[in-house]
Protein backbone atom coordinates (compact mmCIF):
# COMPACT_ATOMS: atom_id res chain seq x y z
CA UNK A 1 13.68 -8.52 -17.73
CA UNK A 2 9.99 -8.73 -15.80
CA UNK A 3 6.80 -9.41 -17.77
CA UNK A 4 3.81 -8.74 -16.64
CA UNK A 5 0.31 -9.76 -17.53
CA UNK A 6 -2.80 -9.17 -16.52
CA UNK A 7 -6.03 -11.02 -16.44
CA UNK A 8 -9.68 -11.27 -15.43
CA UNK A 9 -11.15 -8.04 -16.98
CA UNK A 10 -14.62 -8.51 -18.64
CA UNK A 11 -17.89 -6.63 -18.85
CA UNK A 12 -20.13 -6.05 -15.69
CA UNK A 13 -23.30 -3.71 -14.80
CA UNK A 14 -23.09 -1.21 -12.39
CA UNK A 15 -23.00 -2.68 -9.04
CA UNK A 16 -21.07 -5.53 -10.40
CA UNK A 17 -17.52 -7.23 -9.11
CA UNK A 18 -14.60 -8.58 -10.61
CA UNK A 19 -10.93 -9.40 -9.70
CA UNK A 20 -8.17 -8.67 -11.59
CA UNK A 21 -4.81 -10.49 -11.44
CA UNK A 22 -1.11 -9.80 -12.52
CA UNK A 23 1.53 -12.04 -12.59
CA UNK A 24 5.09 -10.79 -12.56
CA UNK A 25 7.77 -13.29 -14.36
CA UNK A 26 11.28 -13.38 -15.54
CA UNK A 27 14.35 -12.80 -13.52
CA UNK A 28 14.08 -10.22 -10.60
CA UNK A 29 15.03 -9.79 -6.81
CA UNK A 30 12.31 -9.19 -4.19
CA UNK A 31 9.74 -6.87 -5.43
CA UNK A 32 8.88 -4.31 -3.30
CA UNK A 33 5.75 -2.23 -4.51
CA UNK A 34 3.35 -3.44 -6.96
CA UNK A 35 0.84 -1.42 -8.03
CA UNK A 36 -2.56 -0.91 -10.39
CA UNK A 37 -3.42 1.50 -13.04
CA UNK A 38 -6.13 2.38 -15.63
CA UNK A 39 -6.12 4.33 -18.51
CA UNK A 40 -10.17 5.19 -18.87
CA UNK A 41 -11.15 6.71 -22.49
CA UNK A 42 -9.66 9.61 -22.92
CA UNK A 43 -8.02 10.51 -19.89
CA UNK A 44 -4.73 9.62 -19.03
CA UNK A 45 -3.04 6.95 -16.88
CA UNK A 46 -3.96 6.89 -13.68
CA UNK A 47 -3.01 4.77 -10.24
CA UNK A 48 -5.21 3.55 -8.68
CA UNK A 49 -4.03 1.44 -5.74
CA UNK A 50 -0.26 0.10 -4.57
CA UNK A 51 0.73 -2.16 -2.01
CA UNK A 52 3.96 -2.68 -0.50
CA UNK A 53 5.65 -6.08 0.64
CA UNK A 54 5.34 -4.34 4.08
CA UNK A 55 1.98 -4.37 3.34
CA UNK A 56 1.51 -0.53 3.36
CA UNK A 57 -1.38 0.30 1.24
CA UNK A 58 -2.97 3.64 -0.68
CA UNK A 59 -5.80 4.01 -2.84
CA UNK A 60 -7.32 6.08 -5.47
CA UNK A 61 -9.71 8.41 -3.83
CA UNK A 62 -12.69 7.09 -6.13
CA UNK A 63 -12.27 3.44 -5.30
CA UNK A 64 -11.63 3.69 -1.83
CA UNK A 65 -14.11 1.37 0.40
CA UNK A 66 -14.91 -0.36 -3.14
CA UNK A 67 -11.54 -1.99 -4.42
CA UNK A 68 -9.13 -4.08 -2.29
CA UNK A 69 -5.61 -4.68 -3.66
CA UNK A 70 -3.23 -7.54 -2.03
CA UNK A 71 -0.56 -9.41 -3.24
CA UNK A 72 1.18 -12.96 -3.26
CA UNK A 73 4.93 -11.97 -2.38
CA UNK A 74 5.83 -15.83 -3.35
CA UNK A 75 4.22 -16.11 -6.25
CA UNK A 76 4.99 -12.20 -7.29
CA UNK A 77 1.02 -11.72 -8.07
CA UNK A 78 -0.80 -8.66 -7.32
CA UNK A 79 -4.98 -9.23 -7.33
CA UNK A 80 -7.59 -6.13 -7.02
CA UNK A 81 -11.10 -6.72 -6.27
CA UNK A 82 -13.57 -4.60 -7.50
CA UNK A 83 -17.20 -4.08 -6.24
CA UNK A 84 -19.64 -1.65 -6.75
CA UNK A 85 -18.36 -1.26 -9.79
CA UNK A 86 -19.62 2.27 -11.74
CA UNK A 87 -19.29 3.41 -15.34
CA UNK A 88 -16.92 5.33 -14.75
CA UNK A 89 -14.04 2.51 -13.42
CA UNK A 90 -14.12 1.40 -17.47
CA UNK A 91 -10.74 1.35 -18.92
CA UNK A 92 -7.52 -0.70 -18.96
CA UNK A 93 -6.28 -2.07 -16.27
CA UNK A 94 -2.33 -2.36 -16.01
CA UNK A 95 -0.08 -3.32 -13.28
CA UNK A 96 2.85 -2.42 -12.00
CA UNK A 97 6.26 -2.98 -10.16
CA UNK A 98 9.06 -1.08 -8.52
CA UNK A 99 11.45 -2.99 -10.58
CA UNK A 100 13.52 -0.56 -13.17
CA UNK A 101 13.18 -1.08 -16.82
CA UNK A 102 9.85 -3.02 -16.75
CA UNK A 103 7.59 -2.49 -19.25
CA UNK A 104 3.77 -1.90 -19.04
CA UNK A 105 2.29 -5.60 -19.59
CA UNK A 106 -1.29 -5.45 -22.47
CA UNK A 107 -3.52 -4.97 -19.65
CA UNK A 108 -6.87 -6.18 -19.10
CA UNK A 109 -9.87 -4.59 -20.38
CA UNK A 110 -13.06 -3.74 -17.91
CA UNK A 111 -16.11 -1.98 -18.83
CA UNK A 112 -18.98 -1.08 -16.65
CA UNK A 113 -22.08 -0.68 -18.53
CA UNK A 114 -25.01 1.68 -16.64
């Protein structure tokens, strides 16, 4: 079965950065999508940006131009960078991967205070 965990949330002001990491572990085949979410208070989970191993990437509407997502295929580690952070990006961070059965790793906490 995959892990995951995730790493490098913390607590920022508006117009702040930070760069999350996942690691994906355990026995698995190539890994083709790997993707973030967030779970903000009170709303549900939500994606916010996937990459392929093609390199084919979406994002969220809201963080578009502001978060970057990329990936080590090697090392099976998907990063986001964040800038120009807002209130509003505070939640849980979780990633990710098109591999069945996976469960959601603890994810990392970021909040954005104003």
């Amino acid at each position: 079965q995959v892990q995951l965990v995730e790493s490098g949330g913390g607590v920022v002001q508006a117009g702040g950065s930070l760069r999350l990491s996942c690691t994906a572990s355990g026995e698995m085949r190539e890994i083709n999508t790997m993707a973030w979410y967030r779970q903000s208070p009170g709303k549900q989970r939500e994606l916010v940006a996937h990459i392929t191993n093609g390199d084919l990437i979406d994002y969220e509407d809201s963080v578009t131009g502001r978060f970057t997502v990329s990936r080590d295929v090697v090392k099976n580690v998907i990063y986001l960078d964040m800038s120009s952070l807002k209130p509003e990006d505070t939640g849980v961070y979780y990633c990710k991967v098109q591999v069945p059965f996976t469960p959601w790793g603890p994810g990392t906490q970021v909040t954005v205070s104003s």
